[in-house]
N, C-alpha and C. Protein backbone atom coordinates (compact mmCIF):
# COMPACT_ATOMS: atom_id res chain seq x y z
N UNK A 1 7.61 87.40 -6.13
CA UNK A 1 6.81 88.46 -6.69
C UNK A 1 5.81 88.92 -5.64
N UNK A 2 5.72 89.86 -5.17
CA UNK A 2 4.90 90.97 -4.28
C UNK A 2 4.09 91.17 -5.00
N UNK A 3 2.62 90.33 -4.26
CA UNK A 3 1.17 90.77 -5.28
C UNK A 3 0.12 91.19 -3.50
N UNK A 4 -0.55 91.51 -4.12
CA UNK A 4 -1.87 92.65 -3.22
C UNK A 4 -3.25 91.33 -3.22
N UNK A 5 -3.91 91.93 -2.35
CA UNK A 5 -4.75 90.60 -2.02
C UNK A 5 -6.12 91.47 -3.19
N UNK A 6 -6.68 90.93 -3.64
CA UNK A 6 -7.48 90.96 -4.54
C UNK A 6 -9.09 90.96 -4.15
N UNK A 7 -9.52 92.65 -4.31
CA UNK A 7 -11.02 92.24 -3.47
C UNK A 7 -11.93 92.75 -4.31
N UNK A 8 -12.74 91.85 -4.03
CA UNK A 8 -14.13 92.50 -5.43
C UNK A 8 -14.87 92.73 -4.78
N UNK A 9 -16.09 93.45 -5.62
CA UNK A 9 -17.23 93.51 -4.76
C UNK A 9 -18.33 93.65 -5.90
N UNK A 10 -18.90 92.25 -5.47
CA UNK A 10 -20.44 91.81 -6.46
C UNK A 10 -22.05 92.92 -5.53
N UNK A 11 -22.25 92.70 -6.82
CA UNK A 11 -24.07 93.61 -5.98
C UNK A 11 -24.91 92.25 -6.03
N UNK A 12 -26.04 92.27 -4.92
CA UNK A 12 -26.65 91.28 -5.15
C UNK A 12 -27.68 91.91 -4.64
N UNK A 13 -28.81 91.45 -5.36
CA UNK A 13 -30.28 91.72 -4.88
C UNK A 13 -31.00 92.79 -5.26
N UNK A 14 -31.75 92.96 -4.48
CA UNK A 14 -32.96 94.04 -4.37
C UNK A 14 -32.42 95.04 -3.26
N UNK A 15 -31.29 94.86 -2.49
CA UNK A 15 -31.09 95.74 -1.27
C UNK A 15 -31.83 95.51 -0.28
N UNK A 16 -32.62 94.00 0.19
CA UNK A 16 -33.34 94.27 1.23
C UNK A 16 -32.46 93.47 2.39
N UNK A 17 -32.66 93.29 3.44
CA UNK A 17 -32.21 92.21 4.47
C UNK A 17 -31.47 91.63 3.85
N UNK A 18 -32.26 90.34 3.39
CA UNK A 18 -31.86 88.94 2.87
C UNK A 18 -30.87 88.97 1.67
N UNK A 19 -30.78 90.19 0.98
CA UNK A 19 -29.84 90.51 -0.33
C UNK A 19 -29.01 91.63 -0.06
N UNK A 20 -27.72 91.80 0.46
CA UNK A 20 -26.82 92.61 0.85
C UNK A 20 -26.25 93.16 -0.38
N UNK A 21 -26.37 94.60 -0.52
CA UNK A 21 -25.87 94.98 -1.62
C UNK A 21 -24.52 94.89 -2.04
N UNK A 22 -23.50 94.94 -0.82
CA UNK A 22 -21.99 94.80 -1.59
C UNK A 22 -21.64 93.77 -0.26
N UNK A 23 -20.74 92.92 -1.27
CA UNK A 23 -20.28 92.13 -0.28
C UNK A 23 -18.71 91.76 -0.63
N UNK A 24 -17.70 91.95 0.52
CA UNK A 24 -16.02 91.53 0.06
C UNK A 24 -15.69 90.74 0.05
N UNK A 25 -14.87 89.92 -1.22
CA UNK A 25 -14.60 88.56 -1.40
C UNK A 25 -12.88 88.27 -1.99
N UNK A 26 -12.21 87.85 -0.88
CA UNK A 26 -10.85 87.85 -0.86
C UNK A 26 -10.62 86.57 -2.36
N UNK A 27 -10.13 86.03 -3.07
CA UNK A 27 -9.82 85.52 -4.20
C UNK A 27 -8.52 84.91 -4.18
N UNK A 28 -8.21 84.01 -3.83
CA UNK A 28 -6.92 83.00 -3.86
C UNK A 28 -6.86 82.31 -5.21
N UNK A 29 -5.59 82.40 -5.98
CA UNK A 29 -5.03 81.78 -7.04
C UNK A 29 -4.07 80.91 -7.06
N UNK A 30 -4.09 79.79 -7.18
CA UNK A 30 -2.95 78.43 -6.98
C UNK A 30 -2.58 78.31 -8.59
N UNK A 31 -1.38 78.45 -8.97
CA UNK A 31 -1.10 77.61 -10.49
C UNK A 31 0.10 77.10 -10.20
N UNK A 32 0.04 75.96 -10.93
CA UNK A 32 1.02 74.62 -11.12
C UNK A 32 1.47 73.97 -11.58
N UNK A 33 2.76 74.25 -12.60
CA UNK A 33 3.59 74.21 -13.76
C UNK A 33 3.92 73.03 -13.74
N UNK A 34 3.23 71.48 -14.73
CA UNK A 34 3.83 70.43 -14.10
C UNK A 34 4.79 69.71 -15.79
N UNK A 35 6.21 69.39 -15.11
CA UNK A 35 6.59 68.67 -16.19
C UNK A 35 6.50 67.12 -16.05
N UNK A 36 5.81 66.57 -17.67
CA UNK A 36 5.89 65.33 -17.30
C UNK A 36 7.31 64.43 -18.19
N UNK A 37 7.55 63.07 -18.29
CA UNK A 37 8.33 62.53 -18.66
C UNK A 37 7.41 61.26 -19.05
N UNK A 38 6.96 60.82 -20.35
CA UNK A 38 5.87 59.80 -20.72
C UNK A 38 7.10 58.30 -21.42
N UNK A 39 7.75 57.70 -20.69
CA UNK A 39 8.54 56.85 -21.27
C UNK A 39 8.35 55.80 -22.12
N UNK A 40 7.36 55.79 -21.79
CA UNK A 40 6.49 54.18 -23.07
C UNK A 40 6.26 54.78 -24.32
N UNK A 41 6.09 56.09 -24.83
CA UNK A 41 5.35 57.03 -25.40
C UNK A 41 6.01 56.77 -26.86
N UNK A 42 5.64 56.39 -27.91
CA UNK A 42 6.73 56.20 -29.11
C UNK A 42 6.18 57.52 -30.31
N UNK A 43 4.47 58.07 -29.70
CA UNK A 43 3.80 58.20 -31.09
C UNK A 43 3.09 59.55 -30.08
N UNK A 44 3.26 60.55 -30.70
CA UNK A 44 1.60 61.83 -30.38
C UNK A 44 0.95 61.31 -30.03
N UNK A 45 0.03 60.37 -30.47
CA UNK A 45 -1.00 59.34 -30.37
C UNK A 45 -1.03 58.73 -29.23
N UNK A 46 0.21 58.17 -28.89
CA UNK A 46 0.35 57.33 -27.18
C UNK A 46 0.66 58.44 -26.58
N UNK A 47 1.44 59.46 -26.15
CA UNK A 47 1.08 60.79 -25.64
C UNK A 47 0.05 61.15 -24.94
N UNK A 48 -1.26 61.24 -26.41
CA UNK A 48 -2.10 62.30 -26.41
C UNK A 48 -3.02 61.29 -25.12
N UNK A 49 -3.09 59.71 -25.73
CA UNK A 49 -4.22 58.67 -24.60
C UNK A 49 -3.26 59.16 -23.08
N UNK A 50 -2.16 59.03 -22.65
CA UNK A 50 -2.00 59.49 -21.34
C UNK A 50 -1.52 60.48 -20.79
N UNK A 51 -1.57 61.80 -21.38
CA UNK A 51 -2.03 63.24 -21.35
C UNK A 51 -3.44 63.08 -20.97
N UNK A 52 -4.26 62.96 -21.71
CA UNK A 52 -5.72 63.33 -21.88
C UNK A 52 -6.21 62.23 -20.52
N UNK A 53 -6.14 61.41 -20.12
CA UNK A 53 -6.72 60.23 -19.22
C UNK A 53 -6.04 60.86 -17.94
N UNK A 54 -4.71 61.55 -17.57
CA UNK A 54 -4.58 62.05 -16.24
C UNK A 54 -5.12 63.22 -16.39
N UNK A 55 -5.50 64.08 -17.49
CA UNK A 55 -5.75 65.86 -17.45
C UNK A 55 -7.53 65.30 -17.02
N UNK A 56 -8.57 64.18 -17.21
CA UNK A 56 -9.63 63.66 -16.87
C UNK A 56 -9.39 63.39 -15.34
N UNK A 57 -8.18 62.79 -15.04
CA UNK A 57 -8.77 62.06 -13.80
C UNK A 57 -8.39 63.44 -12.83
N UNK A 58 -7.56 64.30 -13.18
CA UNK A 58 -7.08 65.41 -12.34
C UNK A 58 -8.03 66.29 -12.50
N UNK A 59 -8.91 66.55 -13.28
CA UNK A 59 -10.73 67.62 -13.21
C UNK A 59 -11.41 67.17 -12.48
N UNK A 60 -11.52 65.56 -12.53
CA UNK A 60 -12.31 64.63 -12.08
C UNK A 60 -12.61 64.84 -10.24
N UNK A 61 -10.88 64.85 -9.82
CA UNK A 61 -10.65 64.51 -8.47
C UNK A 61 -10.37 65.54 -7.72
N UNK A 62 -9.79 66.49 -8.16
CA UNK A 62 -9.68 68.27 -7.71
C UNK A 62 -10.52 69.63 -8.06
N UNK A 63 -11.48 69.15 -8.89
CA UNK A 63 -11.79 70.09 -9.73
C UNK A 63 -11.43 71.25 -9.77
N UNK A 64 -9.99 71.34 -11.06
CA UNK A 64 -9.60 71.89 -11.19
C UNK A 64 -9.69 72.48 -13.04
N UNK A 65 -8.88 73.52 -12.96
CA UNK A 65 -8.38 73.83 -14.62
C UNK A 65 -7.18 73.58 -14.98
N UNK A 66 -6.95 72.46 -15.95
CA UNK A 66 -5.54 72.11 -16.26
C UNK A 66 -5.62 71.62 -18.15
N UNK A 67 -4.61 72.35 -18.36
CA UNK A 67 -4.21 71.87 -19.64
C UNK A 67 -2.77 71.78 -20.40
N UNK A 68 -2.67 71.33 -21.41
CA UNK A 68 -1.27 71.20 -21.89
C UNK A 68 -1.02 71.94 -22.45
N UNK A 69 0.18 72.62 -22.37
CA UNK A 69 0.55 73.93 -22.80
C UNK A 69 1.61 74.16 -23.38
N UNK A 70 2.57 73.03 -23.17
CA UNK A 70 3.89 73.32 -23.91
C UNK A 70 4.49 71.71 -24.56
N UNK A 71 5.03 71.56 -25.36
CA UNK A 71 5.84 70.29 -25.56
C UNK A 71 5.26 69.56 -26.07
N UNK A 72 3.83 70.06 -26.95
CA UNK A 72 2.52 69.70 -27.88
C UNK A 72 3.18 68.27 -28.81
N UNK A 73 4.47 68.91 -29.30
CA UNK A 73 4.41 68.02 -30.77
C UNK A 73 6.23 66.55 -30.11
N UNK A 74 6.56 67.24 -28.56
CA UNK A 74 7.17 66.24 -28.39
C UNK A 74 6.42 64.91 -28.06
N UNK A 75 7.45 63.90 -27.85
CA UNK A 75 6.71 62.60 -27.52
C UNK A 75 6.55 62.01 -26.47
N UNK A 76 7.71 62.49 -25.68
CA UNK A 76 8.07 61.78 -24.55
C UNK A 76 8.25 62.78 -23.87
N UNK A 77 7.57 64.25 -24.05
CA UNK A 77 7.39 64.82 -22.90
C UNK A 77 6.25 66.00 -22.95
N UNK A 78 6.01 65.98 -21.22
CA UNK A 78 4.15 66.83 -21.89
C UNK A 78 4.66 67.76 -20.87
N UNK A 79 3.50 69.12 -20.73
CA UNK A 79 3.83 70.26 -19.94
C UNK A 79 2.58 70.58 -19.45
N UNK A 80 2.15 70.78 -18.79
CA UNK A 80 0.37 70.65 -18.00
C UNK A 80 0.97 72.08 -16.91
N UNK A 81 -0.37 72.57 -17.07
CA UNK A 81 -0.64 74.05 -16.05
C UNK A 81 -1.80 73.57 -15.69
N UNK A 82 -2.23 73.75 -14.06
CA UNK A 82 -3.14 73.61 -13.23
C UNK A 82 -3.36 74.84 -12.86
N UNK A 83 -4.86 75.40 -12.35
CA UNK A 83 -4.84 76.61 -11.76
C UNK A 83 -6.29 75.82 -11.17
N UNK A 84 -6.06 76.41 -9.30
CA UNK A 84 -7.46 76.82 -8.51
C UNK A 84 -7.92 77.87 -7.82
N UNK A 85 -8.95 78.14 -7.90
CA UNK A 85 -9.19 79.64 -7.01
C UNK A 85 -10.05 79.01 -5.80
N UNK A 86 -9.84 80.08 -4.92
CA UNK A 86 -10.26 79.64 -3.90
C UNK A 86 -10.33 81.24 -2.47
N UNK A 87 -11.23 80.76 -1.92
CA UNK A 87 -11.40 82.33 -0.75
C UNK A 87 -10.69 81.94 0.54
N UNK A 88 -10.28 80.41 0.30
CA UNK A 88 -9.40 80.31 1.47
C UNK A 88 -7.69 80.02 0.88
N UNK A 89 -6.69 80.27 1.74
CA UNK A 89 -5.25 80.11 0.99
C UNK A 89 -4.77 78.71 1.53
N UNK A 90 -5.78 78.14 2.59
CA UNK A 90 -5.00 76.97 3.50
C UNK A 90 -4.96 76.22 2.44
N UNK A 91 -6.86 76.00 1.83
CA UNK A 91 -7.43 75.14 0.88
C UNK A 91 -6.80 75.17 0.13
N UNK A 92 -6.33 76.22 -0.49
CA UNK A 92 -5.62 76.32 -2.24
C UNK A 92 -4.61 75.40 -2.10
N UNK A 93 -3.88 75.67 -0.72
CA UNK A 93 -2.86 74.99 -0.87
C UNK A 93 -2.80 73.44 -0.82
N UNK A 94 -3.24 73.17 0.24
CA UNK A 94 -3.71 71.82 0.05
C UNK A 94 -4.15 71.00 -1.44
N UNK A 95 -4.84 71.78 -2.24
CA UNK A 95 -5.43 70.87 -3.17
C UNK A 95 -4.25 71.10 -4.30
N UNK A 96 -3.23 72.05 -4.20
CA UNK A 96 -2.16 71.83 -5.06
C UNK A 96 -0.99 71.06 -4.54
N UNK A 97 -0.78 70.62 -3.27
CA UNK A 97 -0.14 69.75 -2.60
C UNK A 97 -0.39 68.13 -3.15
N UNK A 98 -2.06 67.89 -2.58
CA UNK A 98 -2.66 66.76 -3.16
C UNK A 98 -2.44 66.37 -4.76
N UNK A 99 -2.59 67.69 -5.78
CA UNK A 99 -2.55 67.66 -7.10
C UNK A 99 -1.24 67.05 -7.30
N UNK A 100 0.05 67.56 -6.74
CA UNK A 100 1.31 67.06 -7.34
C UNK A 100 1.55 65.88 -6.63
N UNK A 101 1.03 65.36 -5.51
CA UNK A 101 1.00 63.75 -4.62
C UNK A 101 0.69 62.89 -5.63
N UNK A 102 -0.78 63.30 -6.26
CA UNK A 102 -1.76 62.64 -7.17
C UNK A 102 -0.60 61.97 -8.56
N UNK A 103 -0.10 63.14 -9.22
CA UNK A 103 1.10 62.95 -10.13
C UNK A 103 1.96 62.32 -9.81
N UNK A 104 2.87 62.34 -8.85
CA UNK A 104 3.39 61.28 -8.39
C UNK A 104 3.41 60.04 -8.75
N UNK A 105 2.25 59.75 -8.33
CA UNK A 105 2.35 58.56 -8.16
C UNK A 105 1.73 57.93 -8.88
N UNK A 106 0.95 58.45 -10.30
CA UNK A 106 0.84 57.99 -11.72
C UNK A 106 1.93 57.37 -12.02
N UNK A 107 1.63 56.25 -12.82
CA UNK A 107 2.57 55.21 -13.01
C UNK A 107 2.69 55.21 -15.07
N UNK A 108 2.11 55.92 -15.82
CA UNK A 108 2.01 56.38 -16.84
C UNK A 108 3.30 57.38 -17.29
N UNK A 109 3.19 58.37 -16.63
CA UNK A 109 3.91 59.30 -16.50
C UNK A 109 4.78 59.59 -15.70
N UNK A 110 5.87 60.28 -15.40
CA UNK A 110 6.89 60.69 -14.70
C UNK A 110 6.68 61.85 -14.20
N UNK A 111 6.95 62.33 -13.21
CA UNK A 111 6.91 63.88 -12.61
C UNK A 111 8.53 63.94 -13.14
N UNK A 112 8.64 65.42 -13.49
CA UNK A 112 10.81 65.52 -13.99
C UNK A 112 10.26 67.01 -13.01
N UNK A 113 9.35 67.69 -12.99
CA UNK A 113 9.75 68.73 -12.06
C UNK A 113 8.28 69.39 -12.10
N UNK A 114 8.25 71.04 -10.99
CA UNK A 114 6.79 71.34 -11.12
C UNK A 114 7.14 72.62 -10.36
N UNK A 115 6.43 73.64 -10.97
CA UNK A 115 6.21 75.13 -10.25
C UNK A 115 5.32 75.43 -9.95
N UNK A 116 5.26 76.42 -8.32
CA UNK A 116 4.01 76.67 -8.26
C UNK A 116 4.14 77.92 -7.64
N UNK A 117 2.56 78.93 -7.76
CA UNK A 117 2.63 79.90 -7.78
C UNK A 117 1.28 80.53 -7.09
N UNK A 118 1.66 81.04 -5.98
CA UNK A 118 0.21 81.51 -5.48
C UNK A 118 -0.11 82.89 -5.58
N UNK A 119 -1.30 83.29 -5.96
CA UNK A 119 -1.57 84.96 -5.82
C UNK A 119 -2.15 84.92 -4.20
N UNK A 120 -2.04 85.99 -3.74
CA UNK A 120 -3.19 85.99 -2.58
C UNK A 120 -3.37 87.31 -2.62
């Protein structure tokens, strides 16, 4: 998908020196479609404790935005979207690199697959 780089422009200040009235700010978007596979999982309930304890430790350690989005009422399998913004694209990438390393190698859960998607 062919997307356009995204530029805003905030006002700040009084207009003097120290407060530049317009300033351009390029906007990087990382999102990251992750499927999981929870094999111990018998109940929503056991699910929901290791859903909720990696969607903590993954805010925790990337600070990022991630939530569950699809596969709510299965048991043994969860669907998590990550998204980061960022003014650099190296960074974005990196911390969605790290994000799916991080998954990995959770021992709770299974990685079965993962999409990702950058705006720039």
């Amino acid at each position: 998908m062919d997307s356009l780089p995204i530029v805003t422009y905030f006002y700040k200040g009084c207009g003097c020196e120290s407060h530049p009235q317009l300033t351009d700010t390029f906007m990087h978007i990382g999102v990251c479609k992750i499927r999981l596979r929870i094999p111990e999982s018998h109940s929503l309930k056991a699910k929901r404790r290791v859903v909720k304890s990696l969607i903590a430790r993954l805010k925790n350690r990337f600070n990022i935005a991630i939530a569950e989005v699809e596969a709510l009422e299965a048991h043994q399998f969860a669907i998590l979207a990550a998204v980061s913004v960022s003014n650099d694209a190296v960074h974005l990438n990196k911390v969605i690199s790290h994000l799916i390393t991080f998954v990995e190698t959770n021992v709770e859960a299974e990685l079965v697959d993962y999409e990702t998607e950058f705006f720039f």
